[in-house]
N, C-alpha and C. Protein backbone atom coordinates (compact mmCIF):
# COMPACT_ATOMS: atom_id res chain seq x y z
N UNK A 1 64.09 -59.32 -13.75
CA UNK A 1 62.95 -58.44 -13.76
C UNK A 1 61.66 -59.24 -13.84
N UNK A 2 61.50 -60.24 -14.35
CA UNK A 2 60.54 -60.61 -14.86
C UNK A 2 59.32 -60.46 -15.70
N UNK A 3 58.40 -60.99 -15.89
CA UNK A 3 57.21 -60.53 -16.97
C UNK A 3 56.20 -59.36 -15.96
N UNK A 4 55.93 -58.85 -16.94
CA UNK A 4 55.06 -57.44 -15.94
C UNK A 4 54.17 -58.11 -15.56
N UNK A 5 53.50 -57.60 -14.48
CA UNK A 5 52.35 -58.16 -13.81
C UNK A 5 51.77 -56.30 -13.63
N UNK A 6 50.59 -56.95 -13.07
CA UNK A 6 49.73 -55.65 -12.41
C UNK A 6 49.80 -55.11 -11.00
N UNK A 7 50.84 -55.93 -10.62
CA UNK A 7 51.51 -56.15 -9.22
C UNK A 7 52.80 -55.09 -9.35
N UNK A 8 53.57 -55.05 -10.42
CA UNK A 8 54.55 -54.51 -10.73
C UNK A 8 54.28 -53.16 -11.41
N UNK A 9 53.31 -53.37 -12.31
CA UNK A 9 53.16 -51.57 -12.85
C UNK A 9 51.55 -52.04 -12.89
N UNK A 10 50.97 -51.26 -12.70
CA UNK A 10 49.70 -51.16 -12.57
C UNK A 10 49.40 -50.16 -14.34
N UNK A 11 47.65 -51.37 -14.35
CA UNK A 11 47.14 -51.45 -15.78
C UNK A 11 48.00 -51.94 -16.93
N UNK A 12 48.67 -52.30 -16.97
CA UNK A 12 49.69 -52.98 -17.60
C UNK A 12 48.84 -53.80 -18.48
N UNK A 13 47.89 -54.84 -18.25
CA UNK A 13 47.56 -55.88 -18.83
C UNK A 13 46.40 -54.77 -20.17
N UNK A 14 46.28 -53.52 -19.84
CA UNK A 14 45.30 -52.74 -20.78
C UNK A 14 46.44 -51.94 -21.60
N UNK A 15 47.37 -52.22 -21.45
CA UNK A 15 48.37 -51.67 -22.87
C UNK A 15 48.51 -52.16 -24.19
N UNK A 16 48.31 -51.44 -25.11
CA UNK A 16 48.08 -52.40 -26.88
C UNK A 16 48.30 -53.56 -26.87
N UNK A 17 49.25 -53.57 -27.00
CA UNK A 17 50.43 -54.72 -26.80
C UNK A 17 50.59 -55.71 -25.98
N UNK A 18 50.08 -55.43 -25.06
CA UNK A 18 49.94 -56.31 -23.89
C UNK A 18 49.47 -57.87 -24.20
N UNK A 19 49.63 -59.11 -23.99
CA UNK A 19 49.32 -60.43 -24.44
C UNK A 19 49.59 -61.27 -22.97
N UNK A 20 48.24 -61.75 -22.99
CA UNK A 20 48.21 -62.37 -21.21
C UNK A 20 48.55 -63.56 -21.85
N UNK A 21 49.37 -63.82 -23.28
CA UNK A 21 49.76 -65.55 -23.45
C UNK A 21 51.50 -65.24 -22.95
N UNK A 22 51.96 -63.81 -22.78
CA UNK A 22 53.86 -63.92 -22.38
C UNK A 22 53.77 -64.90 -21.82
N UNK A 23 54.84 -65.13 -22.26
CA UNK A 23 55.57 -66.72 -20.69
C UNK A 23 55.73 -65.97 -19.23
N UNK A 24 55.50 -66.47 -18.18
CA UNK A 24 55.37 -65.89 -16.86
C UNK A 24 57.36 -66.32 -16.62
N UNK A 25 57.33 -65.14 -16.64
CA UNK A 25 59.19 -65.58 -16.68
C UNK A 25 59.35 -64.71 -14.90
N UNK A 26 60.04 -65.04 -13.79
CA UNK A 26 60.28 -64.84 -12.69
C UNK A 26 61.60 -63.85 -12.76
N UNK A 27 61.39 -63.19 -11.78
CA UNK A 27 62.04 -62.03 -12.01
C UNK A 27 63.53 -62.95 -10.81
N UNK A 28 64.53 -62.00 -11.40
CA UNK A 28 65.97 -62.66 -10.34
C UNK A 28 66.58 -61.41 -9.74
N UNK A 29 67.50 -61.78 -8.43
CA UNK A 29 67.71 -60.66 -7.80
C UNK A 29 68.92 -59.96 -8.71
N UNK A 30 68.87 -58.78 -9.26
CA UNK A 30 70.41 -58.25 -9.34
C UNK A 30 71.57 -58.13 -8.44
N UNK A 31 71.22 -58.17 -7.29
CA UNK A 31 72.52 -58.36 -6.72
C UNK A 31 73.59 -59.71 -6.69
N UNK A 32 72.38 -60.60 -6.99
CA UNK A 32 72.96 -62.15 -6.98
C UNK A 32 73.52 -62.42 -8.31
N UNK A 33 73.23 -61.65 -9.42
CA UNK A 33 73.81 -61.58 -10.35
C UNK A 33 74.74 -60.15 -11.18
N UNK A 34 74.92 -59.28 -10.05
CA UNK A 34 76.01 -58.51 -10.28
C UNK A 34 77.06 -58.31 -9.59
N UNK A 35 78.09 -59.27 -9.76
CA UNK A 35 78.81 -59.39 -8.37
C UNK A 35 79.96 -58.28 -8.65
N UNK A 36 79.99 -57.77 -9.42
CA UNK A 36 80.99 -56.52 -9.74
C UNK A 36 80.54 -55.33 -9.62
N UNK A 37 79.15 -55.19 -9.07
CA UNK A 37 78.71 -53.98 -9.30
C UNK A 37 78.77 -53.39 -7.53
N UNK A 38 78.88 -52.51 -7.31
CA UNK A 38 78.49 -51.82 -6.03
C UNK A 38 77.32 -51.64 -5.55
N UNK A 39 76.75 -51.66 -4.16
CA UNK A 39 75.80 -51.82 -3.76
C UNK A 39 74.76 -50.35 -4.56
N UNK A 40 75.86 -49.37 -4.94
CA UNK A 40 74.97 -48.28 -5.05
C UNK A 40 74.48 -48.08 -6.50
N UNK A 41 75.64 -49.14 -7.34
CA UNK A 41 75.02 -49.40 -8.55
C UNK A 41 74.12 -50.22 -8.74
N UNK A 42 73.96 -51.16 -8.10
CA UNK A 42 72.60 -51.86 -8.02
C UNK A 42 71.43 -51.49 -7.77
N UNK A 43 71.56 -50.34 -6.52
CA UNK A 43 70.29 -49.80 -6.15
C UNK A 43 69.83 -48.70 -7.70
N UNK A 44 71.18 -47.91 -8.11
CA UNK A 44 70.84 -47.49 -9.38
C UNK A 44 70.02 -48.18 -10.41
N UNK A 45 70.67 -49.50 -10.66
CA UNK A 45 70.26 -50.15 -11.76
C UNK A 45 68.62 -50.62 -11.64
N UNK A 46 68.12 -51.16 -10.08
CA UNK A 46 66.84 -51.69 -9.77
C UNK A 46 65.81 -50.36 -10.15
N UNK A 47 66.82 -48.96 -9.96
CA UNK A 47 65.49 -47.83 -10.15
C UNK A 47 65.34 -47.45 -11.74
N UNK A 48 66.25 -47.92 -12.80
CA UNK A 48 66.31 -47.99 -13.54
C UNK A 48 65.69 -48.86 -14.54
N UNK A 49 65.41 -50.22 -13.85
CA UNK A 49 64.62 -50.82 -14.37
C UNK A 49 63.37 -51.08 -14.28
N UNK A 50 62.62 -49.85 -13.59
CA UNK A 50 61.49 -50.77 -13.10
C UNK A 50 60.92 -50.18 -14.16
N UNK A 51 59.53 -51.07 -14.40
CA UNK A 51 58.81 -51.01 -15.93
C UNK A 51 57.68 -49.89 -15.66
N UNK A 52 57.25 -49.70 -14.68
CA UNK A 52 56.17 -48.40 -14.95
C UNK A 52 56.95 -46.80 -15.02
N UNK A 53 56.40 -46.59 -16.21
CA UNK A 53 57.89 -45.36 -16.45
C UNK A 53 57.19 -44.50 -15.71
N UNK A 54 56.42 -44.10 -15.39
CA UNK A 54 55.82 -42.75 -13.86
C UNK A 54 56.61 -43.30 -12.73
N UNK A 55 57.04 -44.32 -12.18
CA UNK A 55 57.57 -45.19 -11.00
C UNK A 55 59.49 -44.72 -11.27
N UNK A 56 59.85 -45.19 -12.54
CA UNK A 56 60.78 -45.37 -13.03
C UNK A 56 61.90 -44.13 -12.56
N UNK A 57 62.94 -44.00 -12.46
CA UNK A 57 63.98 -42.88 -11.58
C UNK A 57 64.16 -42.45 -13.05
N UNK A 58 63.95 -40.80 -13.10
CA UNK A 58 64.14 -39.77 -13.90
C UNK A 58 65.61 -39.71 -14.42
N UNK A 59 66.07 -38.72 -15.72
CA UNK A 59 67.29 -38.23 -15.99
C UNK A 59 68.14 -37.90 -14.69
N UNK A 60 67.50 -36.71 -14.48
CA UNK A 60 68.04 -35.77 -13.63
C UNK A 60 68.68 -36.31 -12.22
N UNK A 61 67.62 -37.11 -11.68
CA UNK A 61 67.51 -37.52 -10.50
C UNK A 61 68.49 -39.13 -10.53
N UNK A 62 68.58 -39.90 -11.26
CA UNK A 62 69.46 -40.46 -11.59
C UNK A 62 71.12 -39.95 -11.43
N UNK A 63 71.70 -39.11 -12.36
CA UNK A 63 72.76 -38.44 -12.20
C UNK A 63 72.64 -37.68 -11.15
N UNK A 64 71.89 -37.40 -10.11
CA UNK A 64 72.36 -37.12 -8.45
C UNK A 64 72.49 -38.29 -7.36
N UNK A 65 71.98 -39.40 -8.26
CA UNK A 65 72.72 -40.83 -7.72
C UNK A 65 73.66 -41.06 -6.98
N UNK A 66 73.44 -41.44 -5.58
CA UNK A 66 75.29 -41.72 -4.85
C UNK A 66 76.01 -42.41 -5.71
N UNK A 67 75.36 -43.31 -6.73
CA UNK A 67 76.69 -44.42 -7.42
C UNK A 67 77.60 -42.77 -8.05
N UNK A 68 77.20 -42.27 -8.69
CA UNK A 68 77.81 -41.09 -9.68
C UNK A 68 78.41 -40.18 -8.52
N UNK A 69 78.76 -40.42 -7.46
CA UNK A 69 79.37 -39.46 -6.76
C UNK A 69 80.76 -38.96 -6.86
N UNK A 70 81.42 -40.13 -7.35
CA UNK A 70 82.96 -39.75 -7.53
C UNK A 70 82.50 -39.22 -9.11
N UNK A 71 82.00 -38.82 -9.73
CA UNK A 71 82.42 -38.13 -10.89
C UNK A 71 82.41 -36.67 -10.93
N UNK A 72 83.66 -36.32 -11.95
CA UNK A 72 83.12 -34.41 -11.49
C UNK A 72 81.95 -34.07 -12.37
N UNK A 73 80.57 -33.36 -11.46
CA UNK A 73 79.60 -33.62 -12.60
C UNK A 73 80.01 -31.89 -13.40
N UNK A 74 80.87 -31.14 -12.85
CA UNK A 74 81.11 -29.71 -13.71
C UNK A 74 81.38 -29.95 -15.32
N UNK A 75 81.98 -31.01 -15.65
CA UNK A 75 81.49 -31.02 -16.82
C UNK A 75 80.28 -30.83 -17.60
N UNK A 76 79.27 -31.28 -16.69
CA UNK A 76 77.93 -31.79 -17.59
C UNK A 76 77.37 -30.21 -16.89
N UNK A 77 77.42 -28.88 -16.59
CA UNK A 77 76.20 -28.07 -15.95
C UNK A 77 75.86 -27.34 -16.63
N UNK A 78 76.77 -27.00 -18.01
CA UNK A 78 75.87 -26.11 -18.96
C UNK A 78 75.56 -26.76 -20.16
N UNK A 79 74.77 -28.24 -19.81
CA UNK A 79 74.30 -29.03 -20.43
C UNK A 79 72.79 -29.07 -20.03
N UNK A 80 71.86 -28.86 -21.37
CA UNK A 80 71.00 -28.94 -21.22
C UNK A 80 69.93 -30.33 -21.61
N UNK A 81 69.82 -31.14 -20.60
CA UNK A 81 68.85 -32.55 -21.06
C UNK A 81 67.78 -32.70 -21.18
């Protein structure tokens, strides 16, 4: 993933917390490092991680994910999240 930039989530550097001393750490591909995962869990996992949570893939919209396709989702419908 690497260290946030303003490139990656925008205004970032104006969050409390924010410290322009982080180490500039380089982000790595997940696919090159998930070699067990399926292409569709990866694409899951990249929308999952991205750091601007307005950007970031929702509950809902997540679990209509192709990775989650083989599951029966009738369990989960009179579940409220």
């Amino acid at each position: 993933m690497g260290t946030p930039s303003e490139t990656l989530w925008k205004d970032v550097t104006k969050l409390k917390d924010f410290k322009p001393t982080f180490p500039k750490w380089r982000g790595g591909e997940l696919d090159l490092m998930s070699h067990k995962l399926s292409k569709e869990g990866i694409d899951l996992m990249k929308k999952m991680l991205i750091y601007d949570p307005v950007e970031r893939i929702t509950t809902e919209s997540a679990l209509e994910h192709p990775f989650f396709d083989s599951i029966d989702k009738s369990k989960f419908a009179d579940r409220d999240y």
